[in-house]
Protein backbone atom coordinates (compact mmCIF):
# COMPACT_ATOMS: atom_id res chain seq x y z
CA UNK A 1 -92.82 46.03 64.95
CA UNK A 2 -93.28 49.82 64.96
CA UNK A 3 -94.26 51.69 68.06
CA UNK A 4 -97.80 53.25 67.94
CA UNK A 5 -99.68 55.29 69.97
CA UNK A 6 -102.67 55.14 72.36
CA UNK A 7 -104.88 57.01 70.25
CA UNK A 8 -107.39 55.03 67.47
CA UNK A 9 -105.99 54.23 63.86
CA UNK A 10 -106.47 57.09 61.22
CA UNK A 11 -107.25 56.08 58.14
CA UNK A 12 -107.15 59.10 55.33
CA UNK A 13 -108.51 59.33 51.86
CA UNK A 14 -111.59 58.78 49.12
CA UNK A 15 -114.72 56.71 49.62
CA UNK A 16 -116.60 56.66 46.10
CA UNK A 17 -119.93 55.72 45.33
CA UNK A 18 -119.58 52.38 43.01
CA UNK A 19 -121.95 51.43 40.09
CA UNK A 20 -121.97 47.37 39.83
CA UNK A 21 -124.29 45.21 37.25
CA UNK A 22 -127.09 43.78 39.87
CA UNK A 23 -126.29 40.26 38.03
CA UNK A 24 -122.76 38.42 38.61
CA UNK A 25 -120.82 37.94 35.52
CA UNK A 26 -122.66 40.30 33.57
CA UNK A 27 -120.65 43.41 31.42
CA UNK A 28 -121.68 46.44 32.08
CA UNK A 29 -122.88 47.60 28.68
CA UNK A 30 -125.44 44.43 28.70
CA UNK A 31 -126.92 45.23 32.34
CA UNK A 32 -130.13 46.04 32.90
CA UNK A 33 -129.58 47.39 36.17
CA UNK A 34 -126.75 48.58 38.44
CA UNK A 35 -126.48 47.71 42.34
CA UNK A 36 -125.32 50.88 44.36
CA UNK A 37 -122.17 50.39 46.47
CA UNK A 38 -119.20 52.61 48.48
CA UNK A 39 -115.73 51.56 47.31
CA UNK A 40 -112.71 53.19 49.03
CA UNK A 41 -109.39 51.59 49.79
CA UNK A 42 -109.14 53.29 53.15
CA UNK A 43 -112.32 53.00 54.16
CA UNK A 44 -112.34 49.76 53.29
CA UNK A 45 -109.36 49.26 55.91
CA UNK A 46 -111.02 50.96 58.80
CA UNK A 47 -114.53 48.79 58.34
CA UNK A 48 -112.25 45.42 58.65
CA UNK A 49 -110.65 47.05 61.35
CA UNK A 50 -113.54 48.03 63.35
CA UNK A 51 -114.74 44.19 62.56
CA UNK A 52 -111.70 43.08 64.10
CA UNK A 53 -112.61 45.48 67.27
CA UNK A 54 -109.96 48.31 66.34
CA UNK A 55 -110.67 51.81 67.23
CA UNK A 56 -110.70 53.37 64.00
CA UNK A 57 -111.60 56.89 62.27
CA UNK A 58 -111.86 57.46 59.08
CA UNK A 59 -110.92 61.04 57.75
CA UNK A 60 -112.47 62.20 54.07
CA UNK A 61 -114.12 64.83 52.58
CA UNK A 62 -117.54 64.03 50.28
CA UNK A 63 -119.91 66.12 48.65
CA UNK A 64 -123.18 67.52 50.30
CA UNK A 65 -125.43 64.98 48.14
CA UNK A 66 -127.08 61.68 48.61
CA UNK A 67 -124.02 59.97 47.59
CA UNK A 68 -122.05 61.40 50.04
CA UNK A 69 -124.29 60.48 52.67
CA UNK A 70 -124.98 56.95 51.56
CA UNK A 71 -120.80 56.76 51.84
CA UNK A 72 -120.67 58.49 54.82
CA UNK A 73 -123.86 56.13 56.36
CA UNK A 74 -122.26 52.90 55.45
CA UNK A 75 -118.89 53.37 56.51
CA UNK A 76 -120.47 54.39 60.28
CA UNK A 77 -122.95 51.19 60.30
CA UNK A 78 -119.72 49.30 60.46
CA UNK A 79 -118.54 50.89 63.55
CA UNK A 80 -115.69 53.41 62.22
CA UNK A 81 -116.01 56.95 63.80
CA UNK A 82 -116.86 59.64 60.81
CA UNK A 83 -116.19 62.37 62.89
CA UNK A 84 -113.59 63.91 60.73
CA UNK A 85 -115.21 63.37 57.41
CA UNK A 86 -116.23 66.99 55.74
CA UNK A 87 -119.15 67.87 53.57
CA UNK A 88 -118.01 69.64 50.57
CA UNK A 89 -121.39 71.95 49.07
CA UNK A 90 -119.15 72.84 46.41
CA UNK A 91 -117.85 69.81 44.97
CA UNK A 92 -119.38 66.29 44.12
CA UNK A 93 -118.63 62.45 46.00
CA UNK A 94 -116.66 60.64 43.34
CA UNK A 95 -117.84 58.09 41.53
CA UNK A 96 -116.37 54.55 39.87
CA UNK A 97 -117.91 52.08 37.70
CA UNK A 98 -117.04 48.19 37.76
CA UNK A 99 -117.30 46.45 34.19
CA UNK A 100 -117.05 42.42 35.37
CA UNK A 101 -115.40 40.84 31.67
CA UNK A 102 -113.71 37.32 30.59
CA UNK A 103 -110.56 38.75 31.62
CA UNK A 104 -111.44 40.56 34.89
CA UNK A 105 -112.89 43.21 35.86
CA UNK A 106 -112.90 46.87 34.62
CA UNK A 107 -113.14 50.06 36.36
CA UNK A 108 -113.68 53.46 35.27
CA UNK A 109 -113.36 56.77 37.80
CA UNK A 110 -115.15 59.47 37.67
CA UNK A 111 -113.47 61.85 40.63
CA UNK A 112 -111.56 64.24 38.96
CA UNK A 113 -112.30 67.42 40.72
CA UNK A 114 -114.31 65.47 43.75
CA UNK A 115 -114.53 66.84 47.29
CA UNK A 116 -112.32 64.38 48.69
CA UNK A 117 -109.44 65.51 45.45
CA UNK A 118 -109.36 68.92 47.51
CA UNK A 119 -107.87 66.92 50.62
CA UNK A 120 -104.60 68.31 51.66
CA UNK A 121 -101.79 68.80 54.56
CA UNK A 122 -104.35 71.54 56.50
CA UNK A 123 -105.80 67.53 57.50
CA UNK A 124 -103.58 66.60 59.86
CA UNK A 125 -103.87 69.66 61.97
CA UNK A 126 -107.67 68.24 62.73
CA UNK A 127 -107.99 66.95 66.06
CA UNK A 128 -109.30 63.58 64.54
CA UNK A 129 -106.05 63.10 62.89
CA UNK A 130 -103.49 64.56 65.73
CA UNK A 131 -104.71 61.82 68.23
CA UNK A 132 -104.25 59.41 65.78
CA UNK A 133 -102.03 56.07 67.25
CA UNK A 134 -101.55 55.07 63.77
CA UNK A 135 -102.13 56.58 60.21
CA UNK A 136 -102.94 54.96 57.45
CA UNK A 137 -102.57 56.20 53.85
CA UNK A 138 -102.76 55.16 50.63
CA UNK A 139 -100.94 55.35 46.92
CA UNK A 140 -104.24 55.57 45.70
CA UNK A 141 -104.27 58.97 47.45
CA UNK A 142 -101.00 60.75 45.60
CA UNK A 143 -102.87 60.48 42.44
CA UNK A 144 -105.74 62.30 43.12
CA UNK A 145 -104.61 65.91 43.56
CA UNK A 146 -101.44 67.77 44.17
CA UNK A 147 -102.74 68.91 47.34
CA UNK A 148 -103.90 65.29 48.09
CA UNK A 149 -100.20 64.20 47.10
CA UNK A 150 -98.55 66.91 49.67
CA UNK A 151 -101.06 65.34 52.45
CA UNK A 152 -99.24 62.19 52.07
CA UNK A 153 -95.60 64.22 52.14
CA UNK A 154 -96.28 65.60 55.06
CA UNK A 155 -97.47 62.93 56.79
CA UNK A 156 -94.51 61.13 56.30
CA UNK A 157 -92.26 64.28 58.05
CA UNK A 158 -94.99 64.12 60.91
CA UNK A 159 -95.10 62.36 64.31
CA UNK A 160 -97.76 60.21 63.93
CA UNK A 161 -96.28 56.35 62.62
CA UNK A 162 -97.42 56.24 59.15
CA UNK A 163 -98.63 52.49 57.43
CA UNK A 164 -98.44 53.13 53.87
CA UNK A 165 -100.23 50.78 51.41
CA UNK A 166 -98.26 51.36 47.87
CA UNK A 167 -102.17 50.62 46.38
CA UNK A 168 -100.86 51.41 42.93
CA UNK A 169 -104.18 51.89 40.60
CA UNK A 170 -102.63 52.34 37.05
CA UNK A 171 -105.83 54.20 35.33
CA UNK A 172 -104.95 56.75 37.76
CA UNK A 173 -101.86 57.59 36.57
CA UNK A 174 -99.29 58.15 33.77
CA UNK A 175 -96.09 58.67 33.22
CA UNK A 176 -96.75 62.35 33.72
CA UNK A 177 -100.02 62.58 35.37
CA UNK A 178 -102.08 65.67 35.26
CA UNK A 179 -103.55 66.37 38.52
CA UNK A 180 -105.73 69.09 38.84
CA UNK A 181 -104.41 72.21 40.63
CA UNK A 182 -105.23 73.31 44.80
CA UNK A 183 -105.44 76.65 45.94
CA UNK A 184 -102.74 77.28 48.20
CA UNK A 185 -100.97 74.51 47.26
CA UNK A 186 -97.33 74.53 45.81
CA UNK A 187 -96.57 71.11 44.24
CA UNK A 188 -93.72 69.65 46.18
CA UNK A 189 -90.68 69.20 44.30
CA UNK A 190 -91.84 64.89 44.38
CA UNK A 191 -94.97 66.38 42.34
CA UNK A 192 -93.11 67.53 39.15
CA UNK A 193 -95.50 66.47 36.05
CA UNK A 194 -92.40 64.74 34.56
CA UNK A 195 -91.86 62.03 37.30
CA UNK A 196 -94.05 58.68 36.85
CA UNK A 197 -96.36 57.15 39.64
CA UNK A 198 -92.92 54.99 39.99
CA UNK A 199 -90.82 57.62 41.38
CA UNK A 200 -93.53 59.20 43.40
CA UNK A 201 -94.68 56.05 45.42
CA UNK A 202 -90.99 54.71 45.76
CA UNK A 203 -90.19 57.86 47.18
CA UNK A 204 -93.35 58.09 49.36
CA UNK A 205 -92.68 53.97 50.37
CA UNK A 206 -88.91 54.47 51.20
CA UNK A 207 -89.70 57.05 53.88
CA UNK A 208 -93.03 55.28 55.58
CA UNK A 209 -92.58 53.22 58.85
CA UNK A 210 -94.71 50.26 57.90
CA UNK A 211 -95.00 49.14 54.04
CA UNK A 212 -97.17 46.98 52.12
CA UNK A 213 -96.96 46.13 48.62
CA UNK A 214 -97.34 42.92 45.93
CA UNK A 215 -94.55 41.66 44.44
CA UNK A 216 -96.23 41.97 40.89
CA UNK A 217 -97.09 45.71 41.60
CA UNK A 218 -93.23 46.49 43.10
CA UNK A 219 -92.84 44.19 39.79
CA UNK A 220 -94.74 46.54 37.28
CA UNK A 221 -93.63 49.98 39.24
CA UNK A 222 -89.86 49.41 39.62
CA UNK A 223 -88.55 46.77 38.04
CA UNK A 224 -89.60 43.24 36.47
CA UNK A 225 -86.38 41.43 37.95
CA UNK A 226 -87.60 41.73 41.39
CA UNK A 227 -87.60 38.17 41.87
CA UNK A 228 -88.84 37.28 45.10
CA UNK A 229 -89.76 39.19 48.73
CA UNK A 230 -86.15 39.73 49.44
CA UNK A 231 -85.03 41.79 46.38
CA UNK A 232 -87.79 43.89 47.19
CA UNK A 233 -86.74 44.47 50.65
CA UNK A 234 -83.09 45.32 49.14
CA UNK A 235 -84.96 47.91 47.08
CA UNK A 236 -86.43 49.07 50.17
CA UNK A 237 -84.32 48.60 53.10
CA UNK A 238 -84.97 51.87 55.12
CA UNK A 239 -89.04 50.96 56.66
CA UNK A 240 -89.05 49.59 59.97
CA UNK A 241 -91.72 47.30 58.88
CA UNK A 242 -92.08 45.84 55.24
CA UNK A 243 -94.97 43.27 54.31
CA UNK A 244 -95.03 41.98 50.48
CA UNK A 245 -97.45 39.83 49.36
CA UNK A 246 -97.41 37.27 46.47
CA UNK A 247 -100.88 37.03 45.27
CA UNK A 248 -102.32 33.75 46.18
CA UNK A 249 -99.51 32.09 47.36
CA UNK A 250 -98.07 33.50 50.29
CA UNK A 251 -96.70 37.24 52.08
CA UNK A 252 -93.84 37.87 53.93
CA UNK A 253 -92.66 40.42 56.50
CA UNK A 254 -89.62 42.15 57.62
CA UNK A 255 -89.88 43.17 60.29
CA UNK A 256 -85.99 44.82 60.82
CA UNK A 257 -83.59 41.89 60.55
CA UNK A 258 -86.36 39.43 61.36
CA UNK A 259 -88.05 37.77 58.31
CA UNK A 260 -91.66 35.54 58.46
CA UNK A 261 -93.57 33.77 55.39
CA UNK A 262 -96.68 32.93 55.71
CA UNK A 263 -98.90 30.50 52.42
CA UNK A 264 -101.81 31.96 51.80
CA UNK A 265 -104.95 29.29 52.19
CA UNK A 266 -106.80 28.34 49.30
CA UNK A 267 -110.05 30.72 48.69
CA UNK A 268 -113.30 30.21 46.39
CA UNK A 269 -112.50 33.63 44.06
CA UNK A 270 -116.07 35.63 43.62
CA UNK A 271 -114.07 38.66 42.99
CA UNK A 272 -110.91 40.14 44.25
CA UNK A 273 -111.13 43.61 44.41
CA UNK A 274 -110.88 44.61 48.20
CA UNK A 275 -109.10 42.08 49.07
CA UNK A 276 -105.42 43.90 49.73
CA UNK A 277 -107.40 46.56 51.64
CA UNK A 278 -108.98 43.70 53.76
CA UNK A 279 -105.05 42.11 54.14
CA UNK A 280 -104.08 45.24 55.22
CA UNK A 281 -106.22 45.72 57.89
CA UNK A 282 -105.82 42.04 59.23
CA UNK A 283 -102.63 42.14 59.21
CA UNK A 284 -102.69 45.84 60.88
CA UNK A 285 -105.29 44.68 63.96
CA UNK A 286 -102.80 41.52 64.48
CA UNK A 287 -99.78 44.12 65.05
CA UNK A 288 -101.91 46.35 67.19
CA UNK A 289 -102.94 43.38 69.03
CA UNK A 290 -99.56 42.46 69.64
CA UNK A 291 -99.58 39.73 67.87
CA UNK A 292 -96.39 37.86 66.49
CA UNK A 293 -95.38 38.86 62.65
CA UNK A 294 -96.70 34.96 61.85
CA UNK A 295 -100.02 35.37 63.44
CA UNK A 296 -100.46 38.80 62.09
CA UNK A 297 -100.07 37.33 58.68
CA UNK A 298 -102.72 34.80 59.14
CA UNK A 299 -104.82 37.50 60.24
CA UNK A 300 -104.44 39.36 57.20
CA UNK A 301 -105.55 36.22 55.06
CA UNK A 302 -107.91 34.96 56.87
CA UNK A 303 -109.24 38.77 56.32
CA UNK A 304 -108.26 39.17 52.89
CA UNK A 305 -110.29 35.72 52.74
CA UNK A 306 -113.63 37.43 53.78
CA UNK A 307 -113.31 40.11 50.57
CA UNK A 308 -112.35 37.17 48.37
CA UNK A 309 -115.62 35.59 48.85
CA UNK A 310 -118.31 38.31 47.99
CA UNK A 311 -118.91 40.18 45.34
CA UNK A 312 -118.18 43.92 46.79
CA UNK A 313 -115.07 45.06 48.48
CA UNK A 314 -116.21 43.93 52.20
CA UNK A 315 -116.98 40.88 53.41
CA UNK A 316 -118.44 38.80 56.81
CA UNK A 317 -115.42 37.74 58.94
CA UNK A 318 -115.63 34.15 60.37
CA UNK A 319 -116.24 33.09 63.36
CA UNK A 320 -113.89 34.45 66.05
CA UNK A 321 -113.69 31.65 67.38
CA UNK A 322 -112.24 29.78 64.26
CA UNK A 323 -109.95 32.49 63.49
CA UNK A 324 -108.49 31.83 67.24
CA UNK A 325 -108.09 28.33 66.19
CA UNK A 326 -106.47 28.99 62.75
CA UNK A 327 -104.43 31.42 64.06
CA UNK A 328 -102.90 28.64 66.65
CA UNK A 329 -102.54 26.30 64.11
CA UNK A 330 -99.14 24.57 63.29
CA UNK A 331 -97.85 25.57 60.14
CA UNK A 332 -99.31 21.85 58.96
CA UNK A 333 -102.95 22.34 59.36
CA UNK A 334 -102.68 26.24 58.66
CA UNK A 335 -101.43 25.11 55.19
CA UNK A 336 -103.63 21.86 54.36
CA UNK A 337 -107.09 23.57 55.30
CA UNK A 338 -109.52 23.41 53.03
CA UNK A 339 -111.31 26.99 52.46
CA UNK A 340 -114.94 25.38 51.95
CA UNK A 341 -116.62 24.43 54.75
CA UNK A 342 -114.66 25.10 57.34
CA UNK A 343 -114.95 28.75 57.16
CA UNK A 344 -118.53 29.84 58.59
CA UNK A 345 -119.56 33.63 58.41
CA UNK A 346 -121.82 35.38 60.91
């Protein structure tokens, strides 16, 4: 596994304020009312971190309205230091809306030209970024903002180990995607308006320490004849640390020469969104736990597990107790479990 530091894990980038139809199942142009909710993939990460007992901080910018503080509010209740989060009076808190359909569900963004867009490299000279042990970032980041994309370059020339979630969110991007300028910002030559969000996150991947990413997205970004976990490793030899997950069925890390599968166990869907962030972040608290690569895994699914249940992007862990038990499990009883039932929540 990677060497990290003392300090707590860093987690950088946008928390939105999400608009969901109050009723399960129900489109959004038919819903009579909307339930108010924070969606951010990083954030998202540090609350299941801080769950698992991780000292975490999460770093953002959001706009000086009540949005912004209902973000800012929620993300602290769960435990993650806010410290380094900056109220913009100039700019709003982005904004997303979920549309649940027959074929999944919808979302449509509404942060072009948010506070946390404006984001950029002068971040990691903060103090609640320097001590960082770990740093998390995002794909979902590089698309926001040129300054938000040279953040995430320079990260990955700094000091600091960098985990790097490839988070690819297509309605953010196209094959030449028009990102708002930043003052004082000169687009890095990765940031030309002719390269595709394929070029950009392989390049930003390739260089990170720890990687994760789903087959089907490596897949859809760089090429449909990936076939399995190892051709995606051969397409991206150079992290020390490279986790890619196959959906429902199982993820697999390589961790340098050393290579670990673990099956996913079978999960009730209510909805799936959040539930990489929440894999991420189990599987992150197992390696800073020094767990083995197998238990780590579990971790991440049992976590991922929590999101898959519930109908926003964060969901009640179970029992820490149980988890201990699953995650000493043989490999038989890990993979003949049943979900229901045997998974209280607190």
């Amino acid at each position: 596994m990677i060497p990290v530091g003392d300090g707590p894990v860093v987690c950088v980038g946008e928390t939105m304020v999400a608009l969901v139809p109050e009723h399960s199942g129900v489109e959004l142009a038919a819903a009579d009312s909307l339930r108010l909710a924070v969606a951010g993939a990083e954030s998202n990460v540090a609350m299941y971190l801080a769950d698992h007992g991780v000292p975490v901080r999460w770093v953002s910018a959001v706009g000086d309205d009540p949005f912004g503080r209902r973000v800012v509010a929620e993300v602290a209740a769960r435990g993650v230091d806010v410290s380094g989060v900056r109220t913009d009076p100039a700019r709003p808190t982005g904004l997303m809306v979920k549309s649940p359909g027959e074929h999944g569900t919808r979302v449509h963004y509404y942060r072009r030209g948010s506070a946390a867009s404006t984001l950029g490299p002068a971040v990691l000279d903060d103090s609640a970024v320097r001590t960082a042990g770990l740093l998390h970032l995002t794909g979902i980041t590089a698309a926001l903002s040129h300054s938000c994309r040279a953040l995430v370059d320079a990260a990955l020339r700094g000091p600091v180990p960098v985990s790097f979630d490839v988070n690819h969110r297509p309605a953010l991007w196209s094959d030449g995607p028009v990102l708002p300028p930043a003052e004082g910002i000169r687009p890095h030559p990765s940031q030309r308006a002719e390269e595709s969000a394929a070029a950009v996150l392989y390049d930003f991947a390739d260089r990170a320490d720890l990687v994760l990413v789903g087959l089907d997205e490596a897949q859809a970004l760089w090429d449909d004849a990936l076939a399995d976990a190892a051709a995606v490793r051969a397409l991206l030899p150079r992290p020390r640390v490279l986790v890619v997950k196959d959906g429902a069925r199982a993820a697999t890390v390589f961790d340098g020469t050393d290579v670990h599968t673990v099956p996913a166990r079978a999960v009730d869907v209510v909805e799936p969104v959040g539930a990489g962030d929440a894999f991420a972040a189990g599987f992150l608290a197992g390696l800073l736990r020094g767990e083995s690569p197998v238990r780590a895994l579990r971790l991440g699914h049992l976590t991922a597990g929590a999101a898959l249940r519930v109908t926003g992007d964060h969901g009640p862990l179970p029992d820490p107790a149980l988890i201990e038990r699953l995650l000493a499990a043989d490999d038989a009883v890990w993979a003949s479990a049943e979900a229901d039932g045997d998974l209280p929540v607190h």
